[in-house]
Protein backbone atom coordinates (compact mmCIF):
# COMPACT_ATOMS: atom_id res chain seq x y z
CA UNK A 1 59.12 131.55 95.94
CA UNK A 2 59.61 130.50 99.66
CA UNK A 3 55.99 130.12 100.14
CA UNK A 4 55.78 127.99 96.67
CA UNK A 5 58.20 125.89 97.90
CA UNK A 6 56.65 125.55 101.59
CA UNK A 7 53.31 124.55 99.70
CA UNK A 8 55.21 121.62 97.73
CA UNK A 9 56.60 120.52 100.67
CA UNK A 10 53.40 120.22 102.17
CA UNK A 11 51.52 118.48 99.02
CA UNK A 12 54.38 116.15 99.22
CA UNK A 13 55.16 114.84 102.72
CA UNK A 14 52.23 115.52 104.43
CA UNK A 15 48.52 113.74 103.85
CA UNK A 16 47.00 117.20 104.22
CA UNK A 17 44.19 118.02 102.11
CA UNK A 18 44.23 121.12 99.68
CA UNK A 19 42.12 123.52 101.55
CA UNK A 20 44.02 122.77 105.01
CA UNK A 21 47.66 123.42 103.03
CA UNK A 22 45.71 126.71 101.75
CA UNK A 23 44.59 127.90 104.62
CA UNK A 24 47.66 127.28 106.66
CA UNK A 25 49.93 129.03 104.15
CA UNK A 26 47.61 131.85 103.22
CA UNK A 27 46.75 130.30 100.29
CA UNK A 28 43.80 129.85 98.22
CA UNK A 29 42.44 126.20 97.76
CA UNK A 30 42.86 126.20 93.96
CA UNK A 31 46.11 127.45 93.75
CA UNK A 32 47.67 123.79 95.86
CA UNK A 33 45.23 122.10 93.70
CA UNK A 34 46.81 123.66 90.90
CA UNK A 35 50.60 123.18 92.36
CA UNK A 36 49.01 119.29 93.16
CA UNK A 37 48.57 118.46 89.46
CA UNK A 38 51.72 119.78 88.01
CA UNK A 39 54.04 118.74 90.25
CA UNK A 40 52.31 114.97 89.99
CA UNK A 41 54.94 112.13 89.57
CA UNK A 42 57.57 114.18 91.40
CA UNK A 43 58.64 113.63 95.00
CA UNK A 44 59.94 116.34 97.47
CA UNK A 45 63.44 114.75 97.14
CA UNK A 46 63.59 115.86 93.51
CA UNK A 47 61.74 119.24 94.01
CA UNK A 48 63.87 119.98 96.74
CA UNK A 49 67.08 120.05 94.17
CA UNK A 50 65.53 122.02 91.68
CA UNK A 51 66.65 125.62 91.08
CA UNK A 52 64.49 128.47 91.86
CA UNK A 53 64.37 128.91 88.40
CA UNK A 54 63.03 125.33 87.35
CA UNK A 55 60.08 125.10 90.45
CA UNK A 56 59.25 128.53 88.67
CA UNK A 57 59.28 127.34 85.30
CA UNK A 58 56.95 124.00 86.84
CA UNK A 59 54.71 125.85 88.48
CA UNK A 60 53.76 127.87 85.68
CA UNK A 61 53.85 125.42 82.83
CA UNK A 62 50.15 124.94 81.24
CA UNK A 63 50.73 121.08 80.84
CA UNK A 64 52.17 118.08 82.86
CA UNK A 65 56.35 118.84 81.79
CA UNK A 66 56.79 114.82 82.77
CA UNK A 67 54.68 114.07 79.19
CA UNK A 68 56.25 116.28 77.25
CA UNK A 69 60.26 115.34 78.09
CA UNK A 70 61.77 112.45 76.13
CA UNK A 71 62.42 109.88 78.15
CA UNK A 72 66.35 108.35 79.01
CA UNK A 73 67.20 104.98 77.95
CA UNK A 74 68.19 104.00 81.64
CA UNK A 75 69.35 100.64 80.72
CA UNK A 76 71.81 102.27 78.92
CA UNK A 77 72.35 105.06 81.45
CA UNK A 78 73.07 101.87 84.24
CA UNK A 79 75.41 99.99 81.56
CA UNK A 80 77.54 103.01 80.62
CA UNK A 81 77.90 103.82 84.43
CA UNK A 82 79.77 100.49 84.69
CA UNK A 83 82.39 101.50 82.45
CA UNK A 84 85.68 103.55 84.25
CA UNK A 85 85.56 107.94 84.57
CA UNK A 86 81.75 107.82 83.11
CA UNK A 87 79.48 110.14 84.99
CA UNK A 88 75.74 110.90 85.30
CA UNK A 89 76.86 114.39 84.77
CA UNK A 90 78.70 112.87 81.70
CA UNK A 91 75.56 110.80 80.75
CA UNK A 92 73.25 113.57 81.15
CA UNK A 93 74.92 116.26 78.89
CA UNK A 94 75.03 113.40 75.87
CA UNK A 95 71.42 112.79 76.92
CA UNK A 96 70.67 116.91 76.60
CA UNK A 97 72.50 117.50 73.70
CA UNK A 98 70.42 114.52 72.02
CA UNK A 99 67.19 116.59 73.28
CA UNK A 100 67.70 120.18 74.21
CA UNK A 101 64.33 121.44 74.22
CA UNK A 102 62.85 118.07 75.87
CA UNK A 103 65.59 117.11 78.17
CA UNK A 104 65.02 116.22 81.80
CA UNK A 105 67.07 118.81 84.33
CA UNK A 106 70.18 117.06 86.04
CA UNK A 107 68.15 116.66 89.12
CA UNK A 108 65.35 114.62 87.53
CA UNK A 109 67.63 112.49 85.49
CA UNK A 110 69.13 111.79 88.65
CA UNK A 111 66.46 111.21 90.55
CA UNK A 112 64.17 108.68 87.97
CA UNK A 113 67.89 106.94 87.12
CA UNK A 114 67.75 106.37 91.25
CA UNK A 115 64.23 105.08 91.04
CA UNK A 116 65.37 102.58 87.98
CA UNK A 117 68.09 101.03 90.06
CA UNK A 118 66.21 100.94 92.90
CA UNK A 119 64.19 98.37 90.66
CA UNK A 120 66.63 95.69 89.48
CA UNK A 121 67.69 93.10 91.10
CA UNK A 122 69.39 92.62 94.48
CA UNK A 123 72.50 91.75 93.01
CA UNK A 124 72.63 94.70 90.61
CA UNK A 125 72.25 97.47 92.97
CA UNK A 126 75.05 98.42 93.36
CA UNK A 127 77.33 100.08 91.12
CA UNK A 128 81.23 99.43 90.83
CA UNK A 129 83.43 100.02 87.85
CA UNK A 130 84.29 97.31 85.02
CA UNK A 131 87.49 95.49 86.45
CA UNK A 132 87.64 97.27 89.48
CA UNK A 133 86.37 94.47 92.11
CA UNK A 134 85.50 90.90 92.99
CA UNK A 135 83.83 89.46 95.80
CA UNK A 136 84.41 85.58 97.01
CA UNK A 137 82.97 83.50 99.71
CA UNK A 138 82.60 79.75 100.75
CA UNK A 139 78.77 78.31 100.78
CA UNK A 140 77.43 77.03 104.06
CA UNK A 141 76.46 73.79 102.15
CA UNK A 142 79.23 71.13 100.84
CA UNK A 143 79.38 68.32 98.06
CA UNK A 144 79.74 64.99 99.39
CA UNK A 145 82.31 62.46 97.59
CA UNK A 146 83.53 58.80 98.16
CA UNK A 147 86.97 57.73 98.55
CA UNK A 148 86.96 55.11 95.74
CA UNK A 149 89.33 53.26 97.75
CA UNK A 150 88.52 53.66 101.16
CA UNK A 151 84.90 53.96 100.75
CA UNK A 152 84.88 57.06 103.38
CA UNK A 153 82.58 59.70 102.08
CA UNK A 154 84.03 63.36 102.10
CA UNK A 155 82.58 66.68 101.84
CA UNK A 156 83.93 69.47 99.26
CA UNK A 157 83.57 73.07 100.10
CA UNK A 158 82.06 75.34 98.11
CA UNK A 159 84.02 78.56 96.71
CA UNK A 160 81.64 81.29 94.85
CA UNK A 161 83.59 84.45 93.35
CA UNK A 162 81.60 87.24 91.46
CA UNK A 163 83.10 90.11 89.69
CA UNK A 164 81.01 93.33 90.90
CA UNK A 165 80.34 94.76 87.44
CA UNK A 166 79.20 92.51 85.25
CA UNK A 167 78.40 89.52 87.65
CA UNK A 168 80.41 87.25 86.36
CA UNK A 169 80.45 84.19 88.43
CA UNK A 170 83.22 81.42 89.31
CA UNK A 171 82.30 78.32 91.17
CA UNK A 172 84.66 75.76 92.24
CA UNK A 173 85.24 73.18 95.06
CA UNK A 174 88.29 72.39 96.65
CA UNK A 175 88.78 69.85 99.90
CA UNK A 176 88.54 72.16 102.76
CA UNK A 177 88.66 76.09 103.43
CA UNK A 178 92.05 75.72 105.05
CA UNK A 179 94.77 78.47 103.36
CA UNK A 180 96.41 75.89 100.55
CA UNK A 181 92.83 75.23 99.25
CA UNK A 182 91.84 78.62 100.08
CA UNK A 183 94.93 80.20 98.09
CA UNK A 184 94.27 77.40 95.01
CA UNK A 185 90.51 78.51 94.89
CA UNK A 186 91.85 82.01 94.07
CA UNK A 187 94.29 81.07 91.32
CA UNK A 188 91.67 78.84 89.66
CA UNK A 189 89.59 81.70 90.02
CA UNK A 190 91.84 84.20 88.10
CA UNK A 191 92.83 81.64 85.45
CA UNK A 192 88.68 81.63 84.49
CA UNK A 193 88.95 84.90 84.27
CA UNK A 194 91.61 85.88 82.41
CA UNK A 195 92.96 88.26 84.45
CA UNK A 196 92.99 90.01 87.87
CA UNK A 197 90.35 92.78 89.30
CA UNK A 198 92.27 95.72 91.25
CA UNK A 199 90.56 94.79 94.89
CA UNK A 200 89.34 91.08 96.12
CA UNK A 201 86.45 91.48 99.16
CA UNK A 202 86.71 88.20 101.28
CA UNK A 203 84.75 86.95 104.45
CA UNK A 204 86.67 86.96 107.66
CA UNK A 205 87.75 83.05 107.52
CA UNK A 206 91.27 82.70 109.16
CA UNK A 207 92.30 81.73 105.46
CA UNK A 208 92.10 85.55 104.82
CA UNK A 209 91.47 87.38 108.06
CA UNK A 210 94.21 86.41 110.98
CA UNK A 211 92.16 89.31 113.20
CA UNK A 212 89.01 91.25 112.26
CA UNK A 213 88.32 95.10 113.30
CA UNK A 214 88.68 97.94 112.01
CA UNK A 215 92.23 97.32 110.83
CA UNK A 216 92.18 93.64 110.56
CA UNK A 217 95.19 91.56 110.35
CA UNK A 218 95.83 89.68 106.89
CA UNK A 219 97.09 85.89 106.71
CA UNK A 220 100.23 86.46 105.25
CA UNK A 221 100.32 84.35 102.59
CA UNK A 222 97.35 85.67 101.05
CA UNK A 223 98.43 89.14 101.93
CA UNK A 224 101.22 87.72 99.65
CA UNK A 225 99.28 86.20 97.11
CA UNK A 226 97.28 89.67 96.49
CA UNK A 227 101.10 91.37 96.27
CA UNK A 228 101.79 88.71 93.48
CA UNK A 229 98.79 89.15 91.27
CA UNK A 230 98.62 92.92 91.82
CA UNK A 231 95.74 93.30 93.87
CA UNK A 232 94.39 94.86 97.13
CA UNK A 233 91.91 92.68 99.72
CA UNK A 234 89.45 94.65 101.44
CA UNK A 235 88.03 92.41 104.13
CA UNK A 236 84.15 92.48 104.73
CA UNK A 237 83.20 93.79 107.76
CA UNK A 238 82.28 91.43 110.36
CA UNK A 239 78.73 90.38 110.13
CA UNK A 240 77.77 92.99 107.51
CA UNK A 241 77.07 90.07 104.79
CA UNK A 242 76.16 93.82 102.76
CA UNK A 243 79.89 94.35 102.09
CA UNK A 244 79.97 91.02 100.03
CA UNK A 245 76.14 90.95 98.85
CA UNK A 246 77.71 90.07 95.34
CA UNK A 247 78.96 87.15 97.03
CA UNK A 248 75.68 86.53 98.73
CA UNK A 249 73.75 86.59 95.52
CA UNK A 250 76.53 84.47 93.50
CA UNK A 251 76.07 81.55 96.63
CA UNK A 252 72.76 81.88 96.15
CA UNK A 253 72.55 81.48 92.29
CA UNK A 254 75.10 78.44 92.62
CA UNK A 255 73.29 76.50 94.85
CA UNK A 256 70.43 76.83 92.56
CA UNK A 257 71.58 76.37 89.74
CA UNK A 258 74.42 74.07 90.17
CA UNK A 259 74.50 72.56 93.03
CA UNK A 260 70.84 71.93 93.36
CA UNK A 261 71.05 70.07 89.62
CA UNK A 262 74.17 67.72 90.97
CA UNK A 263 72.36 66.31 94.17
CA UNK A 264 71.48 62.80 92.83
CA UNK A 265 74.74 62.63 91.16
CA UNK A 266 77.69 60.56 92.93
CA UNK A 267 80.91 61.77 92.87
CA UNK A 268 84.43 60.51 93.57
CA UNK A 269 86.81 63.00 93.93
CA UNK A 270 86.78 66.84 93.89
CA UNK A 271 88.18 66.53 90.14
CA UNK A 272 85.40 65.33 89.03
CA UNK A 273 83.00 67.58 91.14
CA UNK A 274 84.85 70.50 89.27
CA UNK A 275 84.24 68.85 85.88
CA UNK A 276 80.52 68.90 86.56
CA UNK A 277 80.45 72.60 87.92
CA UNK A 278 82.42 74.38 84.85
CA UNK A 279 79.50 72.63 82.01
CA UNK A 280 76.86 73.94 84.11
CA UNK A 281 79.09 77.48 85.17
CA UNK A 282 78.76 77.76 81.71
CA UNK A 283 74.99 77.65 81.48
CA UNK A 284 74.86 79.92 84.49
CA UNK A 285 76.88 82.92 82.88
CA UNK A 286 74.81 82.82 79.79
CA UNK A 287 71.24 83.00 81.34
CA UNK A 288 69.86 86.22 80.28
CA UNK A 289 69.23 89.27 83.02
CA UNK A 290 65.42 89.76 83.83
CA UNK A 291 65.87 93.25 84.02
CA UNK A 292 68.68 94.21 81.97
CA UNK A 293 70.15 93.54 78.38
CA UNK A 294 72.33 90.85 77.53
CA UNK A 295 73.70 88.31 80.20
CA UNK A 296 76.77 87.91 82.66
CA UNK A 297 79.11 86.57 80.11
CA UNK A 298 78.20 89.46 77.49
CA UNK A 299 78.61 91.94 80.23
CA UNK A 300 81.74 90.28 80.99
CA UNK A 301 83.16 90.47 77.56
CA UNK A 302 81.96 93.86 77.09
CA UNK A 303 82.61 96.05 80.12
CA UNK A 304 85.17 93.41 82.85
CA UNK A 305 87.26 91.59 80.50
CA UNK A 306 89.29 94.38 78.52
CA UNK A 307 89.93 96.38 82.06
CA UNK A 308 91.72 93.01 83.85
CA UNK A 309 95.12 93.35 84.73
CA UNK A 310 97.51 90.58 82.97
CA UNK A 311 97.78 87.38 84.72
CA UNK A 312 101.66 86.75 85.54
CA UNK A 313 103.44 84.07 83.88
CA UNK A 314 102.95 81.46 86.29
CA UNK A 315 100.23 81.07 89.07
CA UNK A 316 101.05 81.97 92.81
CA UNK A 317 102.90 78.83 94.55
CA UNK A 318 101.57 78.15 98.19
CA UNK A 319 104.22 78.92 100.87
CA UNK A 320 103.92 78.89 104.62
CA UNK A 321 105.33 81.09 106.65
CA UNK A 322 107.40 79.84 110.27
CA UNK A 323 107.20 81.53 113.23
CA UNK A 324 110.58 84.20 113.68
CA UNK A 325 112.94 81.68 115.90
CA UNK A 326 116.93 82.61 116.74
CA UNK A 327 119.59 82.20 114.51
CA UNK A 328 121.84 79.70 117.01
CA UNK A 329 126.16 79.30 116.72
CA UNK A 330 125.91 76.86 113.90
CA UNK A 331 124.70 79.31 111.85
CA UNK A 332 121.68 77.61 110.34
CA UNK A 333 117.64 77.66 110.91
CA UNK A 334 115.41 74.84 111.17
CA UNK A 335 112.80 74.56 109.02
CA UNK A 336 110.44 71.22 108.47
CA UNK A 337 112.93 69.55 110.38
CA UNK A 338 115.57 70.24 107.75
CA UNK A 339 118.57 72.63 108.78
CA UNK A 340 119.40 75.83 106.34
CA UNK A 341 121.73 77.53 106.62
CA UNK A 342 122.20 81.71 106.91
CA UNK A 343 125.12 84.05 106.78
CA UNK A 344 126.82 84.00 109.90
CA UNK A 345 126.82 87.43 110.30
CA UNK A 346 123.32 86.57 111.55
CA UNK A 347 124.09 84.53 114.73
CA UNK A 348 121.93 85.94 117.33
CA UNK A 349 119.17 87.34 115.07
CA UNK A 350 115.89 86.42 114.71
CA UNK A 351 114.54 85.41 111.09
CA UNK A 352 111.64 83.34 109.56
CA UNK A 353 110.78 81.44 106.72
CA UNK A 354 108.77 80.72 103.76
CA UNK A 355 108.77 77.30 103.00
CA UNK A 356 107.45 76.06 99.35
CA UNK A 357 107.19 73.14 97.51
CA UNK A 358 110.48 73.58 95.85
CA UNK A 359 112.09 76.00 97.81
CA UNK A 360 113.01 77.49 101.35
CA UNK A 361 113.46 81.39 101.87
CA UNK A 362 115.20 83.03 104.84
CA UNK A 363 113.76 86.84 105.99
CA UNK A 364 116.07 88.87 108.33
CA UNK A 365 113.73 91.81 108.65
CA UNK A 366 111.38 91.61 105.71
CA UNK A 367 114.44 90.89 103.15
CA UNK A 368 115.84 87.51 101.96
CA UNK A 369 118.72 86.47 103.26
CA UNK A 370 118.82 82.67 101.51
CA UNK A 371 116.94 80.51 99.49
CA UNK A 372 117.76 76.79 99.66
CA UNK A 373 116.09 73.94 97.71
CA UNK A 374 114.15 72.45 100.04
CA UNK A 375 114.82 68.74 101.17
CA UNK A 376 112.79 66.01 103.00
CA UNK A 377 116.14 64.81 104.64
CA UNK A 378 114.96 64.67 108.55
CA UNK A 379 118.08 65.97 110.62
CA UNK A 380 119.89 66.87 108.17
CA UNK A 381 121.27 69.98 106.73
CA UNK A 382 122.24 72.29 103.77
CA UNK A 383 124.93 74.51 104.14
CA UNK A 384 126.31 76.82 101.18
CA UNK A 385 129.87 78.28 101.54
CA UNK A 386 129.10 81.74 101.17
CA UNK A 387 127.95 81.34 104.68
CA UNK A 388 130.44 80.28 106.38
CA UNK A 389 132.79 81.83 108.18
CA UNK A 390 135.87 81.67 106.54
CA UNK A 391 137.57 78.99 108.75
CA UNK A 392 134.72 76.79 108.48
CA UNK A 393 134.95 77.21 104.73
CA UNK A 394 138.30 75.84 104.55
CA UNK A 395 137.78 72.91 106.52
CA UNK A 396 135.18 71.85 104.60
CA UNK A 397 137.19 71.86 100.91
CA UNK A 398 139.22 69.19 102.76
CA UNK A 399 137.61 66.39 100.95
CA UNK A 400 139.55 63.67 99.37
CA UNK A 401 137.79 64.75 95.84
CA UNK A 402 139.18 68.62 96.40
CA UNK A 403 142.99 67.12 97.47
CA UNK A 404 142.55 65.16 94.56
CA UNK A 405 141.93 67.79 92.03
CA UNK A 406 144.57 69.72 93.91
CA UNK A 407 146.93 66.83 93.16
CA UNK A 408 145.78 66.56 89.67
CA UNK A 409 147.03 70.13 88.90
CA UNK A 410 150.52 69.67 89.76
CA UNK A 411 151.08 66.01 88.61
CA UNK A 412 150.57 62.07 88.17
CA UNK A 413 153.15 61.33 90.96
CA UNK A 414 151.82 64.10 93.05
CA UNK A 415 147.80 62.81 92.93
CA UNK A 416 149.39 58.76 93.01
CA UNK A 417 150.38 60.15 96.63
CA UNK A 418 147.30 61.58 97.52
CA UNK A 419 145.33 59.04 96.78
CA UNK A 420 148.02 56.68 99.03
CA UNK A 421 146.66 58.36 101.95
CA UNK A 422 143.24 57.15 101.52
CA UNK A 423 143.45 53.89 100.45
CA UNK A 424 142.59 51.17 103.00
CA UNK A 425 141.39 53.46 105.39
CA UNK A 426 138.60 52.72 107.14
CA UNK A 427 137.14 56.53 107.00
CA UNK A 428 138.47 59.26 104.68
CA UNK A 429 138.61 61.95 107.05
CA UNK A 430 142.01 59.82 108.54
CA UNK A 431 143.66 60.43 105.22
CA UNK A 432 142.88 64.07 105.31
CA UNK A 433 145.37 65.15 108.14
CA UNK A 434 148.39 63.30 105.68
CA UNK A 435 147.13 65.30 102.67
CA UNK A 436 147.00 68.37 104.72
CA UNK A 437 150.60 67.80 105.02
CA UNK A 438 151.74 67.24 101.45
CA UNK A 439 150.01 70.37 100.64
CA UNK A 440 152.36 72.38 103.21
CA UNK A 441 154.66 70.56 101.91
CA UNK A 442 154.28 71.17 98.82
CA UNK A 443 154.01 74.79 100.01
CA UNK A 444 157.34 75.12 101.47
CA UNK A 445 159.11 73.27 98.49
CA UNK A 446 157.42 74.27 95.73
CA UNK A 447 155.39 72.06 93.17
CA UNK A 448 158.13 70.93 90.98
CA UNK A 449 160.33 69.43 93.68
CA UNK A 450 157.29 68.19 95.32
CA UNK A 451 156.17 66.31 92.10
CA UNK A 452 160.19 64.81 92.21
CA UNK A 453 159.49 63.64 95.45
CA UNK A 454 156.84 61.78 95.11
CA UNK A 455 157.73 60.87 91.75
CA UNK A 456 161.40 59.01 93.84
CA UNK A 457 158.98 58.02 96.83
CA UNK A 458 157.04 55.59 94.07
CA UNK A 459 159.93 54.59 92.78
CA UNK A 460 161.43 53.52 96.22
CA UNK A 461 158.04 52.01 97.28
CA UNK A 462 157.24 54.07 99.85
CA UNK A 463 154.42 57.15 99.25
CA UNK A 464 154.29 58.16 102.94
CA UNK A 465 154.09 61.44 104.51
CA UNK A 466 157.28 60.57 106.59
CA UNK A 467 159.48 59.41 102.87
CA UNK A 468 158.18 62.18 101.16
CA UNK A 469 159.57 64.80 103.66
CA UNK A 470 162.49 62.95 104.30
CA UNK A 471 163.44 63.06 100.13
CA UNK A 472 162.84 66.90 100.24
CA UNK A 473 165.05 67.59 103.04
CA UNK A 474 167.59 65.62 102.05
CA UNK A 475 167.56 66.73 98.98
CA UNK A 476 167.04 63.52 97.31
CA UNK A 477 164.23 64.72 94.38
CA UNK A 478 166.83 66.31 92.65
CA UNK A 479 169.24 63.16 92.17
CA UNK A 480 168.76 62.27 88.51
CA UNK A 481 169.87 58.44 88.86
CA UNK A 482 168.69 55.96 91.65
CA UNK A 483 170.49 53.15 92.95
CA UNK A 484 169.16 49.74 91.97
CA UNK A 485 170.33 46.47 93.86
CA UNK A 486 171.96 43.62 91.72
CA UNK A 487 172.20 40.21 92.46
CA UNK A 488 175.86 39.48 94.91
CA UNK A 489 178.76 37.57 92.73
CA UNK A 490 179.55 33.69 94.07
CA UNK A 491 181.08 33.54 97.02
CA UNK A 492 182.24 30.58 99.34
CA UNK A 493 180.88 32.85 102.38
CA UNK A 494 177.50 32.64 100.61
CA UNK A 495 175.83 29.75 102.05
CA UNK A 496 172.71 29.71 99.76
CA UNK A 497 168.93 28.70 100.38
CA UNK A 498 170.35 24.75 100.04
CA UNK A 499 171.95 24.86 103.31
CA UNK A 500 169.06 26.24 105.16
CA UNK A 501 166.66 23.49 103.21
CA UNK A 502 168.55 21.30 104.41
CA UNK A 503 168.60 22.14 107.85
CA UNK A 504 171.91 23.95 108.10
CA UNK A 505 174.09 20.83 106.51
C-alpha cells in the first residue's frame, strides 16, 4: 500500500511521465497509467485523507467511482452550514443515509464542498454562523450637501455594516466619523435590523479603537454601547482589511449601487441623504446572488433574523466620559462647567463622569456614586442633601420657606412672627439669625407658651425677638387679660391740644 500511495503522490504533484514514475518506483508503466485514470479528478490533498481501505477500494474499482457517486447539493450543503451547531460531519451523514451505496467518503465531500466555496464570490467565502457577527466600516468617499441657509457645502460620511451570514447590508450617512455620529450610526444600524449580532468587527478609527495591538484599547463609550446592546467588538487588525472583508465587499457594493446612482442628485441635509439611501438599500438587499439561491434579504429572513438578540427598550444615549479629576473640600465635581455634587465621604478621591443629554453620573472606582440632572447653568451648582455633611445640611434648611412651615405647625401667631423677621429686609438671610432664635426659643419654652407669646407680642405691637423673650421670661404669655389704655377723665391740670394751637395761651 505504501508504494500505491508513493505512486499517487507522484501522478499527482509531480509532471513526471508514466514510465519515469514506473521505473523509479519499480513499477511497470501500465500499472501508473492504470492508477492515472482512476484516480482522475482527484487531487493529492484528497487522496492523502483517504483510508487505506478507500485508496484500496479506488485502485481496484473497474470504472471511474467519481461517475458513479450521486452528487451533493452544495448550495444546500453552504446554506445549512450557516445555520448554528450544523456540521459537515452532520451534513454528510444526512447526505449518506440519502445514498448509502453511492455516497461520497467524508474526505471527498469535504474536499469538492472546499472546491465549491472556493468558487463563490469574494464576499461569501467565508463562513460564520446566522446571528453570530457583523462587520462595519466608513467609505473613503463622502456625500456632499448644502447648507440651505448658509450656502456652505458639507460632506456626509459614509457608514456600511454587513451581517457575516447572510450579507445583509446597512448603509447610512451621518455628519462626521467622530464618536456621537459614530455611536448613532450603530443604533440606526441595529434598529434596521431588528436586533443585535453577538460580536461587531470595526476598523481601528479612534471612534472605536483608543490604541491598536494586540490588546487594543476600546473608546469607552462604545465599549459601553456594546455592554448595553449585549454584544462583544472584536477590532480588525491593523491593516489586515481581511478581518473586515465583509465590510470591504458591503463599501464596495454601496458605492455602486447607491452611491454611484445619487451623484447628480443635490442634497440638503444628511436627512434627506438617508431618505434616498434606505429606497435604494432596499433594492440592494433584494438583488439576487449570482452564485447562490435566493438574495440577502431572504437569507436574512431565513437564517440572521430569528438568531438576533432583542433590541432593548430604548436605543443607547451618547455619554462622554471626563477625565478622573479630585474630589476638592466643597465636596462637589465639575463637570461642563456645572458643579455636582458627591458624598463627602469622598473628599480627596479621585472620580469621573459620564455626562448625557439628560443626565450626569459620578464613578468612584467603576461604581456610581450620583446622578444629577444635568444643567447648562455656567458656575453654578447642584447639591443634594444626602451629601452633605450633616452640619452643612442644617444650615441649608434655614430658609425663610422651611422657618415658615416650621411656624405653620405650631400656630398663626407663631408663623405672623416669623414672617416679621423678614419683612423689609433687604436680604433674607438677615432674618434668618432672628428665626434661629424663636426656634430655641421655642425650644426652651415649649410650643404652647411660645404660640402665647407671640400671640401677646401682636397684640402689644411689637413681634421682635427682644419682646418675645422678654414675655416668656416674665411670664407674661400666661396672663389671660391685657391692659388696655382709656382715655384720662377732665381735669383742670389737663391743658389740652387748644393751648398748644394756640401757642401756649
Amino acid at each position: 500500500m505504501n508504494k500505491q500511495l508513493e505512486a499517487l503522490r507522484f501522478i499527482h504533484t509531480t509532471t513526471l511521465s508514466n514510465r519515469m514514475i514506473g521505473r523509479t518506483l519499480g513499477m511497470s508503466h501500465n500499472t501508473i497509467k492504470n492508477y492515472r485514470e482512476k484516480s482522475f479528478g482527484l487531487d493529492w490533498e484528497a487522496i492523502d485523507n483517504m483510508s487505506f481501505s478507500e485508496i484500496e477500494s479506488l485502485l481496484k474499482s473497474k470504472r471511474a467511482r467519481v461517475e458513479s457517486k450521486a452528487q451533493p447539493d452544495y448550495s444546500y450543503t453552504h446554506q445549512e452550514m450557516q445555520k448554528k451547531h450544523v456540521t459537515l460531519q452532520l451534513l454528510w451523514e444526512e447526505y449518506r443515509l440519502a445514498h448509502p451505496k453511492r455516497a461520497y467518503s467524508y474526505s471527498q465531500f469535504t474536499h469538492y464542498y472546499r472546491k465549491y466555496i472556493g468558487k463563490l464570490d469574494r464576499s461569501m467565502r467565508q463562513t460564520h454562523r446566522a446571528g453570530e457577527i457583523v462587520f462595519v466600516d466608513f467609505a473613503g468617499r463622502t456625500i456632499p450637501y448644502k447648507d440651505a441657509q448658509t450656502g456652505e457645502v458639507h460632506k456626509a460620511q459614509i457608514f456600511v455594516g454587513v451581517l457575516g451570514c447572510s450579507n445583509y447590508t446597512f448603509v447610512c450617512v451621518v455628519p462626521s466619523q467622530a464618536t456621537p455620529h459614530f455611536i448613532e450610526a450603530h443604533n440606526r444600524m441595529y434598529q434596521f435590523f431588528g436586533g443585535v449580532p453577538q460580536i461587531v468587527v470595526p476598523d481601528n478609527l479612534k471612534a472605536a479603537v483608543i490604541k491598536a495591538g494586540s490588546e487594543p484599547i476600546l473608546n469607552r463609550t462604545y465599549l459601553e454601547q456594546s455592554k448595553y446592546y449585549g454584544l462583544v467588538v472584536l477590532a480588525a487588525r491593523v491593516r489586515k482589511p481581511q478581518d473586515k472583508s465583509k465590510a470591504e465587499g458591503g463599501v464596495l457594493l454601496a458605492s455602486r449601487w447607491i452611491m454611484a446612482k445619487l451623484r447628480h442628485h443635490q442634497f440638503f441635509s444628511v436627512e434627506e441623504i438617508n431618505a434616498a439611501i434606505l429606497e435604494l438599500l432596499w433594492l440592494l438587499n433584494e438583488r439576487p446572488f449570482k452564485r447562490l439561491p435566493g438574495c440577502r434579504r431572504s437569507r436574512f429572513d431565513e437564517l440572521d433574523k430569528p438568531m438576533l438578540s432583542p433590541l432593548p427598550g430604548e436605543p443607547f444615549e451618547y455619554a462622554e466620559w471626563t477625565a478622573p479629576s479630585k474630589i476638592g473640600p466643597d465636596y462637589h465635581m465639575h463637570v461642563k462647567g456645572h458643579y455636582y455634587s458627591v458624598p463627602e465621604a469622598l473628599v480627596g478621591e479621585r472620580t469621573d463622569a459620564r455626562a448625557s443629554a439628560r443626565t450626569i453620573e459620578i464613578f468612584h472606582q467603576g461604581k456610581r456614586v450620583a446622578s444629577h440632572l444635568r444643567s447648562d447653568e455656567v458656575g453654578g451648582h447642584t447639591t443634594l442633601p444626602e451629601h452633605q455633611p450633616k452640619a452643612h445640611r442644617k444650615y441649608a434648611e434655614q430658609t425663610p420657606e422651611r422657618f415658615s412651615e416650621w411656624a405653620k405647625s405650631i400656630g398663626v401667631a407663631a408663623e405672623a412672627a416669623v414672617k416679621f423677621q423678614f419683612n423689609g429686609k433687604p436680604h433674607p438671610l438677615l432674618g434668618i439669625k432672628a428665626c434661629t432664635s424663636l426656634k430655641r426659643l421655642a425650644k426652651d419654652y415649649g410650643q404652647e407658651r411660645f404660640e402665647s407669646a407671640c400671640l401677646r407680642g401682636q397684640m402689644i405691637g411689637s413681634l421682635t425677638v427682644k419682646s418675645i423673650r422678654s414675655i416668656l421670661q416674665r411670664g407674661l404669655c400666661d396672663l389671660t387679660d391685657i391692659p388696655v389704655q382709656v382715655n384720662l377723665p377732665f381735669h383742670e391740670n389737663v391743658r389740652g391740644s387748644d393751648y398748644y394751637m394756640n401757642g401756649g395761651q
